[in-house]
C-alpha atoms as a PDB file:
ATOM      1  CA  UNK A   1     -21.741  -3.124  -8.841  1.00  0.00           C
ATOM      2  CA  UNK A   2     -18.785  -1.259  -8.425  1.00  0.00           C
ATOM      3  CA  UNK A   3     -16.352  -4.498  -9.201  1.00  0.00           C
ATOM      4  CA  UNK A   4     -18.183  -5.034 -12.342  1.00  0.00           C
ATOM      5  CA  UNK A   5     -18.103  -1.196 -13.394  1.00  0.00           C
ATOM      6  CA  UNK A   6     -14.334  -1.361 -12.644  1.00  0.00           C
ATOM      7  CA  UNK A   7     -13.775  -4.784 -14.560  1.00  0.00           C
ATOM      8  CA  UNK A   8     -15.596  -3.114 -17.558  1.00  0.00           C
ATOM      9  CA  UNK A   9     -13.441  -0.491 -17.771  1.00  0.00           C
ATOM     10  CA  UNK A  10     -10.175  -2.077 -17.045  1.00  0.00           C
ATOM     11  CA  UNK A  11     -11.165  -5.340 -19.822  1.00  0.00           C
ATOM     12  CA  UNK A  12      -9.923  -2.466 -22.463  1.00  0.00           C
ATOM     13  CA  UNK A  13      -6.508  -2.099 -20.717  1.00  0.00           C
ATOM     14  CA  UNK A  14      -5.827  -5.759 -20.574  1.00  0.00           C
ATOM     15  CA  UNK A  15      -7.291  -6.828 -23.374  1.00  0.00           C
ATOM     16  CA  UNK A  16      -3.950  -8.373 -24.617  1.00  0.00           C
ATOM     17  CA  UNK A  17      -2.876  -9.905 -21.659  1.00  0.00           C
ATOM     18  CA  UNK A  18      -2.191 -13.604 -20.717  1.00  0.00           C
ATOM     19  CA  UNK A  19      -3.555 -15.203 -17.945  1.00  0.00           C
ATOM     20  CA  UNK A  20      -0.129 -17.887 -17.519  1.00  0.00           C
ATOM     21  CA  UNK A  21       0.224 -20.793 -15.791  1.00  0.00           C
ATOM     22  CA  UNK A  22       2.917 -21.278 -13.168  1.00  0.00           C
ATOM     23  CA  UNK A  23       5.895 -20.273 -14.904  1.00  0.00           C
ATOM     24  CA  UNK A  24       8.723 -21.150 -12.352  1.00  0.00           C
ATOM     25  CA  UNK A  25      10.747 -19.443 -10.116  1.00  0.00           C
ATOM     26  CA  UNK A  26      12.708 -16.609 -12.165  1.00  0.00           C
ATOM     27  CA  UNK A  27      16.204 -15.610 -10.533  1.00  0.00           C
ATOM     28  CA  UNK A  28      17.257 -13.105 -10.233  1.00  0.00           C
ATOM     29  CA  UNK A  29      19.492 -11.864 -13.563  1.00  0.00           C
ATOM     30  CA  UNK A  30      17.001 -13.617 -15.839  1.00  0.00           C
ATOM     31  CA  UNK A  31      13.749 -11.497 -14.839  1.00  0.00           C
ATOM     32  CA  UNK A  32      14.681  -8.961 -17.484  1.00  0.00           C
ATOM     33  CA  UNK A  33      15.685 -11.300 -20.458  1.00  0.00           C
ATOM     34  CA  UNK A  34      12.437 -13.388 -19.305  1.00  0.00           C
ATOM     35  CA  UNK A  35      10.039 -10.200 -19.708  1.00  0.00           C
ATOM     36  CA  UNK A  36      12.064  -9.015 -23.393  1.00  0.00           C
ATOM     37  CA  UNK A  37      11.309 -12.821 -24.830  1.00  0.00           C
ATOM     38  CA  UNK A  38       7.890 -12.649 -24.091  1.00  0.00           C
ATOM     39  CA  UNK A  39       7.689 -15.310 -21.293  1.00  0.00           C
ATOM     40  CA  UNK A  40       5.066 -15.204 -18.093  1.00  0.00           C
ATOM     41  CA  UNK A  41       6.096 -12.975 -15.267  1.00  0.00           C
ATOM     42  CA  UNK A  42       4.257 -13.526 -11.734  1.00  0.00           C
ATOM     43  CA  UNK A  43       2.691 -10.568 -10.102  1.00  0.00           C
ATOM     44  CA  UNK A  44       2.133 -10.745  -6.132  1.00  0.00           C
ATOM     45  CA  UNK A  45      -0.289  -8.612  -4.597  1.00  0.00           C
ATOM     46  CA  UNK A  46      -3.235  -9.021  -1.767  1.00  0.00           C
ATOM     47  CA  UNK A  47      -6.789  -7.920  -1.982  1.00  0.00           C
ATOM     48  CA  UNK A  48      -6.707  -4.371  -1.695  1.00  0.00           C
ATOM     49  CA  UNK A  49      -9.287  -2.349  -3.860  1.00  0.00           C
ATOM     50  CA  UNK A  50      -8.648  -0.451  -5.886  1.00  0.00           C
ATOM     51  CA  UNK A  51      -4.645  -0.344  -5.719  1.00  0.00           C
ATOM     52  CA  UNK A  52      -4.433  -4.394  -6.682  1.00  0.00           C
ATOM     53  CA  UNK A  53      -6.986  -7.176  -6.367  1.00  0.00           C
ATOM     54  CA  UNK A  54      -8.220 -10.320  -8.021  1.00  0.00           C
ATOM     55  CA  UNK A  55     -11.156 -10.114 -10.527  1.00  0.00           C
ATOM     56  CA  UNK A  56     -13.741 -12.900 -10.804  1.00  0.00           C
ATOM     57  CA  UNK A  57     -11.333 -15.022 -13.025  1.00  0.00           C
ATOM     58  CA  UNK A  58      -8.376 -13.877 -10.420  1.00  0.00           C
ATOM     59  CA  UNK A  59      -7.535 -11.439 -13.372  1.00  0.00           C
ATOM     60  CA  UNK A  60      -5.047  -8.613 -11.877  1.00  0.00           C
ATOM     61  CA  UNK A  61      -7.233  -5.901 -11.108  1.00  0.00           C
ATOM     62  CA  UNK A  62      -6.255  -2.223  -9.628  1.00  0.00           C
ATOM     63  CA  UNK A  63      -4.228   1.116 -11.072  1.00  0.00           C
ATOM     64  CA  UNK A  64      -1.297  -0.510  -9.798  1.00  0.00           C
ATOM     65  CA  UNK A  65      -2.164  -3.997 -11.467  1.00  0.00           C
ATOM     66  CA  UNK A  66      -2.775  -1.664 -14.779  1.00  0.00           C
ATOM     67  CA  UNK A  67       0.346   0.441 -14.565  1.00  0.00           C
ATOM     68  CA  UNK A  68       2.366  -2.898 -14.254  1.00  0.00           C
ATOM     69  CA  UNK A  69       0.791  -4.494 -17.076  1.00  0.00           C
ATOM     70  CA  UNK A  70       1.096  -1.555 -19.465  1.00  0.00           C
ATOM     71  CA  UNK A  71       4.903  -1.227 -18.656  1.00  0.00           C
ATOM     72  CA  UNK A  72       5.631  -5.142 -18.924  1.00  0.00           C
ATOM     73  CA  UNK A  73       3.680  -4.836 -22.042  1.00  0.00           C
ATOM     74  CA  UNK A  74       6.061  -2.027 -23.321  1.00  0.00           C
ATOM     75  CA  UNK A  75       9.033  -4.353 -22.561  1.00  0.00           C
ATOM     76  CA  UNK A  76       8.147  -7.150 -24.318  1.00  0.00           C
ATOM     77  CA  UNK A  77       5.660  -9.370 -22.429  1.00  0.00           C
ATOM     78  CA  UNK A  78       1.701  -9.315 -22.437  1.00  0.00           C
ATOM     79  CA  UNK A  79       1.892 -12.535 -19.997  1.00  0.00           C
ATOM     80  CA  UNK A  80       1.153 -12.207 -16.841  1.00  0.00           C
ATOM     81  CA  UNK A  81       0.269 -14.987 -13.601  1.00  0.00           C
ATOM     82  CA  UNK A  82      -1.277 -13.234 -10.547  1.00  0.00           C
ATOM     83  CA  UNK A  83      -0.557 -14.579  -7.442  1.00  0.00           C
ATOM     84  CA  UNK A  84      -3.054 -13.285  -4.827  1.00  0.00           C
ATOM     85  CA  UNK A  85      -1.613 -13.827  -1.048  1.00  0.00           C
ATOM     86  CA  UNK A  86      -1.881 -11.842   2.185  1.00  0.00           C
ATOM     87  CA  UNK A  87      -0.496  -8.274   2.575  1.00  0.00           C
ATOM     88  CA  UNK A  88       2.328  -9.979   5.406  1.00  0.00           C
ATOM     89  CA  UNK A  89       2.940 -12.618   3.051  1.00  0.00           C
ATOM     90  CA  UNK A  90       4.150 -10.259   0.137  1.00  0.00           C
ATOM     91  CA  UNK A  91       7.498  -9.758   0.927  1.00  0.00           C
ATOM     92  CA  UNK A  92       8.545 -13.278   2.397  1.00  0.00           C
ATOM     93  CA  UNK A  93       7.018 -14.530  -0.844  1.00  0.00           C
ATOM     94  CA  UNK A  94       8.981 -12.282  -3.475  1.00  0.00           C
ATOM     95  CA  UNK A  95      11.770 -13.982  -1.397  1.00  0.00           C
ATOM     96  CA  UNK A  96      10.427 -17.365  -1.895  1.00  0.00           C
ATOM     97  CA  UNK A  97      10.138 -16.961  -5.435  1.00  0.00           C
ATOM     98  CA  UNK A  98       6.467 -17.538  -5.361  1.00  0.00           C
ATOM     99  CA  UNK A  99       6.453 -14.426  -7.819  1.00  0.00           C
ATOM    100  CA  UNK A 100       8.717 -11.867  -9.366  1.00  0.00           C
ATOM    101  CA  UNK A 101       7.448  -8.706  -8.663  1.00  0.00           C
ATOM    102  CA  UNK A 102       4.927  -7.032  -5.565  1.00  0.00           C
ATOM    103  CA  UNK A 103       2.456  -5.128  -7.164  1.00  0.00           C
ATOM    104  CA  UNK A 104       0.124  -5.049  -4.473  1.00  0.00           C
ATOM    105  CA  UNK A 105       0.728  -0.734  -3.701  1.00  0.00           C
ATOM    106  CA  UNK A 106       3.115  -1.328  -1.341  1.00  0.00           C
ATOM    107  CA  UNK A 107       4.507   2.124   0.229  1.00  0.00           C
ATOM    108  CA  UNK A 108       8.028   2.594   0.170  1.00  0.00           C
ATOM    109  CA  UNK A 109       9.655   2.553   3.577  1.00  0.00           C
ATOM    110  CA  UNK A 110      12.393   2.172   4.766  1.00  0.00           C
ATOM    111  CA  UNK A 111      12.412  -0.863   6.856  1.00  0.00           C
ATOM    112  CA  UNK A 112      11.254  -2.423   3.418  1.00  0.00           C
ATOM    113  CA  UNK A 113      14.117  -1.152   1.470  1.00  0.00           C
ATOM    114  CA  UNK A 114      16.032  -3.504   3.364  1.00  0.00           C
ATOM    115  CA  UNK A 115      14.458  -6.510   2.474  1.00  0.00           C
ATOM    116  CA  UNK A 116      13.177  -5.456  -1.347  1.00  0.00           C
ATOM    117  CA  UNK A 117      14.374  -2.826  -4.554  1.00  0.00           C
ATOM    118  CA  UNK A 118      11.578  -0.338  -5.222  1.00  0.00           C
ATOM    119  CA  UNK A 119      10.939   1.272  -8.589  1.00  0.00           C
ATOM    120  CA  UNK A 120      10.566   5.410  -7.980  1.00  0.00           C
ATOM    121  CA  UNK A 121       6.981   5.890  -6.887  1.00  0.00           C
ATOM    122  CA  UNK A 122       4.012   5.586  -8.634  1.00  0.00           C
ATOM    123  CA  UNK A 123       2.014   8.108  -7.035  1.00  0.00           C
ATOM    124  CA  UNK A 124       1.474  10.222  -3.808  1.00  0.00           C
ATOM    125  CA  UNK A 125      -1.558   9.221  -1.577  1.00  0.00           C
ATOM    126  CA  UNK A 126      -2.529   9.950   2.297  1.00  0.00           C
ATOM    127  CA  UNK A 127      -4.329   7.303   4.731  1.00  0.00           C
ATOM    128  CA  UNK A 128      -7.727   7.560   5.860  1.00  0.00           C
ATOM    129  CA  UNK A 129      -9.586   7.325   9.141  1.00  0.00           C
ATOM    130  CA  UNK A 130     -12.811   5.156   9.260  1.00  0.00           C
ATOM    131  CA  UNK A 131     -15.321   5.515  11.919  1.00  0.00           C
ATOM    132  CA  UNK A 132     -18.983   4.240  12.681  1.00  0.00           C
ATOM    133  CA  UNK A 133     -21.458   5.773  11.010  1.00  0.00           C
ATOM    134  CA  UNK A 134     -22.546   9.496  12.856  1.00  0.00           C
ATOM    135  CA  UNK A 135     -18.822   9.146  14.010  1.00  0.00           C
ATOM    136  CA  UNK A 136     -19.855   9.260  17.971  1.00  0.00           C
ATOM    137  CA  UNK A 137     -16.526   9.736  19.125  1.00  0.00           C
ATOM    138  CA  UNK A 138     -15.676  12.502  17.065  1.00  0.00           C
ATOM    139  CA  UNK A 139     -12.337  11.813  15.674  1.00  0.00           C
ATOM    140  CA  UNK A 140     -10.716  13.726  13.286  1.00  0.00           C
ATOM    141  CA  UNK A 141      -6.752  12.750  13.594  1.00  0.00           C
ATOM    142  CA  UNK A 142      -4.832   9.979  15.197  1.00  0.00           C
ATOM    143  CA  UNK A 143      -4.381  13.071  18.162  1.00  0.00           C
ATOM    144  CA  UNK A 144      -7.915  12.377  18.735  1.00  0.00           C
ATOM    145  CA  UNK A 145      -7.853   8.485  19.031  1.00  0.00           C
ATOM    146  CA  UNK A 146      -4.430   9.114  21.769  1.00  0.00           C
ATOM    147  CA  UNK A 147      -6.056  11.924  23.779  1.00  0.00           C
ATOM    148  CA  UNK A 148      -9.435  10.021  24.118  1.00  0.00           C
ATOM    149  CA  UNK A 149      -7.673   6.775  24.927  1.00  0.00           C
ATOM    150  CA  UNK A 150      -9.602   4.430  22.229  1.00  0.00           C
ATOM    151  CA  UNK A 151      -9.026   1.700  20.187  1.00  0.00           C
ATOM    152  CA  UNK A 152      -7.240   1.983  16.907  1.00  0.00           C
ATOM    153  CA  UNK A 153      -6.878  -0.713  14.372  1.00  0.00           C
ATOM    154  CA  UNK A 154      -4.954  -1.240  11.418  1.00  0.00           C
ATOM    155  CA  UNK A 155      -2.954  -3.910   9.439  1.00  0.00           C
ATOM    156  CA  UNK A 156      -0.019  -5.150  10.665  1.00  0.00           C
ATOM    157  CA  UNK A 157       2.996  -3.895   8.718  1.00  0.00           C
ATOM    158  CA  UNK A 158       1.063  -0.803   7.630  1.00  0.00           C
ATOM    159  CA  UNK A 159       3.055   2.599   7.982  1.00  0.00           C
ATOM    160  CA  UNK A 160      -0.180   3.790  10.282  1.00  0.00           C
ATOM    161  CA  UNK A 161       1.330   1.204  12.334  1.00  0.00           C
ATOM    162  CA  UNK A 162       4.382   2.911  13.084  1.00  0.00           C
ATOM    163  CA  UNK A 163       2.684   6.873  12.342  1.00  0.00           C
ATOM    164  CA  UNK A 164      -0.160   5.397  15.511  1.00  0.00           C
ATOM    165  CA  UNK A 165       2.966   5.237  17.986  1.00  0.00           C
ATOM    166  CA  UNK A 166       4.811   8.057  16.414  1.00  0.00           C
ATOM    167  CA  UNK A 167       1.824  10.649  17.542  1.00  0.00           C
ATOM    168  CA  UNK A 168       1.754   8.618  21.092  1.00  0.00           C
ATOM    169  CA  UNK A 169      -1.478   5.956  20.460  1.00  0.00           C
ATOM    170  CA  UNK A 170      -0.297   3.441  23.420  1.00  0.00           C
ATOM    171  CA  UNK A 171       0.970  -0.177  21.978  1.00  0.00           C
ATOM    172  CA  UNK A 172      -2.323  -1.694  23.812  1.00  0.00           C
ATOM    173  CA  UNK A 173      -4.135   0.600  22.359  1.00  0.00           C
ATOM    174  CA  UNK A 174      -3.587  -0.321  18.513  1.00  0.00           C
ATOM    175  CA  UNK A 175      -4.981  -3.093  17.633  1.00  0.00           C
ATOM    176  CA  UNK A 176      -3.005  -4.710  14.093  1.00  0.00           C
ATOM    177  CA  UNK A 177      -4.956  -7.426  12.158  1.00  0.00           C
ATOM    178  CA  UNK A 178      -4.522  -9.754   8.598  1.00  0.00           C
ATOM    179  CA  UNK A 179      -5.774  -6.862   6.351  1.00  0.00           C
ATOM    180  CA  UNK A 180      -8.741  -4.016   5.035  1.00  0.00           C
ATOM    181  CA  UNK A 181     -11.779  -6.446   5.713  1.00  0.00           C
ATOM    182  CA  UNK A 182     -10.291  -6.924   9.315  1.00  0.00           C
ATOM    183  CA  UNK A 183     -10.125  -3.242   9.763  1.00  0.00           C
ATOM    184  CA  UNK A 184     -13.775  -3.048   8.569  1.00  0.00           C
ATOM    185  CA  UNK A 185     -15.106  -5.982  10.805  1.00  0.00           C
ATOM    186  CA  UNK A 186     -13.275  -4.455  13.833  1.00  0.00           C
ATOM    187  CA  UNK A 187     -14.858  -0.900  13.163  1.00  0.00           C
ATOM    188  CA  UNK A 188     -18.504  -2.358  12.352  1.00  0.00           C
ATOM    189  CA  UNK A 189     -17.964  -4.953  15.369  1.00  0.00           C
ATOM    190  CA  UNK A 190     -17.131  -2.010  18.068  1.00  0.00           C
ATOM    191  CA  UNK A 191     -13.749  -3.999  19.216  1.00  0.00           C
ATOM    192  CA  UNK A 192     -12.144  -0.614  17.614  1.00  0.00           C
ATOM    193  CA  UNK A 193     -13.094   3.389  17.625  1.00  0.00           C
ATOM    194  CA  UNK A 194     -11.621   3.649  14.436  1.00  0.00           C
ATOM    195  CA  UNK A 195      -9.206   1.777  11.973  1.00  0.00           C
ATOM    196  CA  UNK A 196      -6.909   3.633   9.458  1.00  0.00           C
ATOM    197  CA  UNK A 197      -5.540   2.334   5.958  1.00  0.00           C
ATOM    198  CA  UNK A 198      -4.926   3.235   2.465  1.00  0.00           C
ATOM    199  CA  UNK A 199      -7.826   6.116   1.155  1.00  0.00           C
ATOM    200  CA  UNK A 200      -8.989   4.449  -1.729  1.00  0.00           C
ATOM    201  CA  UNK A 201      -9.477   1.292   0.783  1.00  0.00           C
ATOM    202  CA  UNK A 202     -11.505   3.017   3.393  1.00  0.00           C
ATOM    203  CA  UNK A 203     -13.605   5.006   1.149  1.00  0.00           C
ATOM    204  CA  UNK A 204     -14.249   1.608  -0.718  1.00  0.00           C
ATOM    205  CA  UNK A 205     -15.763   0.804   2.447  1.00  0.00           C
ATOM    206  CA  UNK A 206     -17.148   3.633   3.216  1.00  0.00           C
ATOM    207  CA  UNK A 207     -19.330   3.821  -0.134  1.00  0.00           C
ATOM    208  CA  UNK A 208     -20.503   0.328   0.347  1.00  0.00           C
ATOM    209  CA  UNK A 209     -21.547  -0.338   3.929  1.00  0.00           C
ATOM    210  CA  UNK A 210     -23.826   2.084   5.722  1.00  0.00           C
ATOM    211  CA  UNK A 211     -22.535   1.188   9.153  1.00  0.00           C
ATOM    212  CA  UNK A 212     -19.348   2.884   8.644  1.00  0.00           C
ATOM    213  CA  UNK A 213     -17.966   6.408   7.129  1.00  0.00           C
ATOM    214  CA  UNK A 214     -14.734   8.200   6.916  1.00  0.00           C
ATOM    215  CA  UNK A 215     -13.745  10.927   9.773  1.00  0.00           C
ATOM    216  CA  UNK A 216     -14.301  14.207   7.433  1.00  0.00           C
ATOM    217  CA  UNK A 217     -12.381  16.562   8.439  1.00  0.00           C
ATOM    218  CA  UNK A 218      -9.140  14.663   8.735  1.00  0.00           C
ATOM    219  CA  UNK A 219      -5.694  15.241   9.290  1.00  0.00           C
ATOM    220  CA  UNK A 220      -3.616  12.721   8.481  1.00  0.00           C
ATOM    221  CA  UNK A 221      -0.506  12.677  10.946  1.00  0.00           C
ATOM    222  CA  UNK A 222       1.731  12.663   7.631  1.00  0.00           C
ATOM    223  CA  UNK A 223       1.712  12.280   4.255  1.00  0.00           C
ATOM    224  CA  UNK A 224       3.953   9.259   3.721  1.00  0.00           C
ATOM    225  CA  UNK A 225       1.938   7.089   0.783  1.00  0.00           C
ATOM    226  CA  UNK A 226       4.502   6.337  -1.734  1.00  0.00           C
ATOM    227  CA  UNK A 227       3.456   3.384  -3.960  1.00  0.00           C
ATOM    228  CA  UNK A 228       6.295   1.478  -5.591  1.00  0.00           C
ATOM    229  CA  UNK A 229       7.008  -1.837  -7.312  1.00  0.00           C
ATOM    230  CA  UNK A 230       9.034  -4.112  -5.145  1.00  0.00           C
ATOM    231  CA  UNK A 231      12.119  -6.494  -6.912  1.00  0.00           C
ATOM    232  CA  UNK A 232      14.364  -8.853  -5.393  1.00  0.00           C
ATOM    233  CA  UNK A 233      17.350  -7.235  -3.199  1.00  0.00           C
ATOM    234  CA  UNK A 234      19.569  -7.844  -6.171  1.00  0.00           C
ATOM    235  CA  UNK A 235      17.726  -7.092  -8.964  1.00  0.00           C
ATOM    236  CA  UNK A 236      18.855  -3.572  -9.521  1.00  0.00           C
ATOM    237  CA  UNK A 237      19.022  -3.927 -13.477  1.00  0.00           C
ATOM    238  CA  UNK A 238      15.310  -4.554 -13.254  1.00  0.00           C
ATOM    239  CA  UNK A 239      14.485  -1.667 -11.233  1.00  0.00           C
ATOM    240  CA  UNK A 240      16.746   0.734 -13.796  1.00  0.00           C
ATOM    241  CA  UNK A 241      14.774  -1.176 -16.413  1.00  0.00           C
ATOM    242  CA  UNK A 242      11.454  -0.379 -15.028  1.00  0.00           C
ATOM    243  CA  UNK A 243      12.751   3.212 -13.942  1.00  0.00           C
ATOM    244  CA  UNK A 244      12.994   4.086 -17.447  1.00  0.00           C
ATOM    245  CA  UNK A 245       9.561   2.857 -18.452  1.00  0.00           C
ATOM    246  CA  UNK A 246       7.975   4.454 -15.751  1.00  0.00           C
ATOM    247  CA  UNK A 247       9.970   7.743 -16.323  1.00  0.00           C
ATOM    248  CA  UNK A 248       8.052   8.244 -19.999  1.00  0.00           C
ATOM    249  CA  UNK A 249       4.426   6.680 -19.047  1.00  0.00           C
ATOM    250  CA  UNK A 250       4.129   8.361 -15.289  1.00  0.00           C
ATOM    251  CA  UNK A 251       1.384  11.070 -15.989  1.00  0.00           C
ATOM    252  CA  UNK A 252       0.817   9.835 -19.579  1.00  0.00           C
ATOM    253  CA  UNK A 253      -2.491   9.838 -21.164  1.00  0.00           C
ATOM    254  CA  UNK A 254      -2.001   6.374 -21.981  1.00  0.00           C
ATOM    255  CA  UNK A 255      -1.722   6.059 -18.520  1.00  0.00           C
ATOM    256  CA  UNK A 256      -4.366   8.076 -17.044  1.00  0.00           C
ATOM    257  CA  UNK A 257      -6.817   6.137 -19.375  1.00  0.00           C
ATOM    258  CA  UNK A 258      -5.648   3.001 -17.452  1.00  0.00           C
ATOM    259  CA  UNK A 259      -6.074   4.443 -14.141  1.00  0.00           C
ATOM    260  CA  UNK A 260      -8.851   6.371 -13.479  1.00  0.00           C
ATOM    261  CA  UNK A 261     -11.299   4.100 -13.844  1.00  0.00           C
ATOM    262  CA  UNK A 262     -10.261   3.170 -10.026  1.00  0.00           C
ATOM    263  CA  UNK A 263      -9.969   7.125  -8.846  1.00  0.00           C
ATOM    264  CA  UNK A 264      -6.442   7.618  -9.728  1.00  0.00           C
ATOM    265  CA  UNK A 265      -6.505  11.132 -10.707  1.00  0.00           C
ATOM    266  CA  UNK A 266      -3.463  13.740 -11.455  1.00  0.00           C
ATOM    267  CA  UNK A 267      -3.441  14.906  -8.017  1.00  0.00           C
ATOM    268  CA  UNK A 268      -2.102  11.616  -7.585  1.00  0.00           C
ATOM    269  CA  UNK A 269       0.646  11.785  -9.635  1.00  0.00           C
ATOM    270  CA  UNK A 270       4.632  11.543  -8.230  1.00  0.00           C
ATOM    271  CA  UNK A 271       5.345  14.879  -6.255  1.00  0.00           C
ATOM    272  CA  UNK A 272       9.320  14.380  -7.102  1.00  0.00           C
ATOM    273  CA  UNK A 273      10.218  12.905  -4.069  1.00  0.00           C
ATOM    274  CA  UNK A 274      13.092  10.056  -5.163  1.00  0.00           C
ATOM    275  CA  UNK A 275      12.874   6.497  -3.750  1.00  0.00           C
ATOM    276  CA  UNK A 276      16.230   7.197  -2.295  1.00  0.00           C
ATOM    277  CA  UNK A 277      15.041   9.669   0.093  1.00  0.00           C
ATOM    278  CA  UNK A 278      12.198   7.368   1.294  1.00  0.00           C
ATOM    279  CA  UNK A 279      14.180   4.881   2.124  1.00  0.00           C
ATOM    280  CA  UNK A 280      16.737   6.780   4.139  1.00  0.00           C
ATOM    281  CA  UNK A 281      13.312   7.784   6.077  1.00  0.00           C
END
């Protein structure tokens, strides 16, 4: 119910857009002059609701999906091929050329900033904890998972990944699988006391399956959910191209209209922090 609610409300944001066939691989120099003549540009992005997903028709979904499109839409280009892959696959496949820009919410960090160019970020979010229902073990933070010596899981790559060892969860101890559904099935299936990914994510699950809820109270162990999109290593142009889009639409009402419908609201919005400083770390 919730997909079709969402697709409603997103059909008047991409009402103009261009479901492309494969395009080619766009090098880097010609993304830019590709996007001004009106020509298809690939999105890459995983299934992760609501930051960027595939509809029924594999239509780009997600505020991220609908930030993207309204910005390549203000540069010239209403065309758009999704590419729907797995969350470890994103980066390796930018690099590929399999598509031209990750638009799946990555966070900006700074082992990624050696391998990709991120635009200045898109919003300002904090992870969640999900538990089994009644939450038995009575977690609340990460400090709780470490001191009561349970199983953690998350997706490997995720920044809980490296916030899990940071607070002193033991390697054996955190369990990293493919993606969100993984998290849920290890949660649901008992193999894990409690997973942790992106809010929106968890609370997606948590408002759909009764066997599972979010720890509430939580305290997140930081606040380190900086969304950006991710360009080729030499793509800079781009990124100053995109910066400047961004830097008039970013807390637009053109934008929230395209955005809340998946519970982006203004608390959301960029806090000031600069990509540069989040990917000195």
């Amino acid at each position: 119910m919730r997909r079709a609610i969402l697709k409603g409300a997103v059909a008047l944001g991409i009402a103009a857009l261009t479901v492309g066939s494969w395009a080619g691989s766009a090098s880097a120099g010609d993304l830019l002059d590709k996007i001004k003549a009106g020509e298809t540009i690939r999105v890459g992005f995983s299934n992760e609701v609501p930051w960027a997903y595939p509809g029924d028709n594999n239509e780009p979904l997600g505020f991220v999906n609908a930030i993207t499109i309204d910005i390549l839409k203000k540069m010239g280009t209403t065309k758009i091929e999704p590419v729907v892959t797995e969350w470890g696959s994103l980066i390796p496949g930018l690099q590929a050329g399999r598509f031209d820009i990750i638009t799946g919410g990555m966070y900006i960090l700074p082992e990624r900033c050696r391998n990709a160019l991120f635009t200045e970020p898109l919003g300002t979010f904090a992870d969640a904890l999900l538990v089994p229902k009644g939450n038995p073990e009575d977690l609340h933070s990460f400090d709780d998972v470490r001191d009561k010596e349970l199983m953690f899981v998350t997706g490997a790559g995720y920044n809980t990944v490296k916030n899990a060892k940071n607070v002193g969860i033991a390697d054996d101890k955190i369990m990293q699988v493919a993606g969100p559904a993984e998290i849920l099935q290890a949660v649901k299936a008992g193999r894990a006391a409690a997973g942790s990914g992106t809010y929106f994510t968890m609370k997606e699950f948590a408002d759909k399956d009764e066997a599972v809820e979010l720890a509430d109270p939580f305290t997140p162990p930081v606040i380190d959910g900086y969304p950006g999109l991710a360009f080729l290593p030499n793509q800079q142009e781009e990124v100053d191209a995109f910066n400047a889009a961004l830097k008039e639409y970013v807390g637009s009402e053109e934008m929230m209209k395209s955005v809340e419908p998946y519970g982006y609201s203004k608390a959301n919005l960029p806090d000031g922090t600069p990509t540069a400083e989040l990917c000195k770390g």
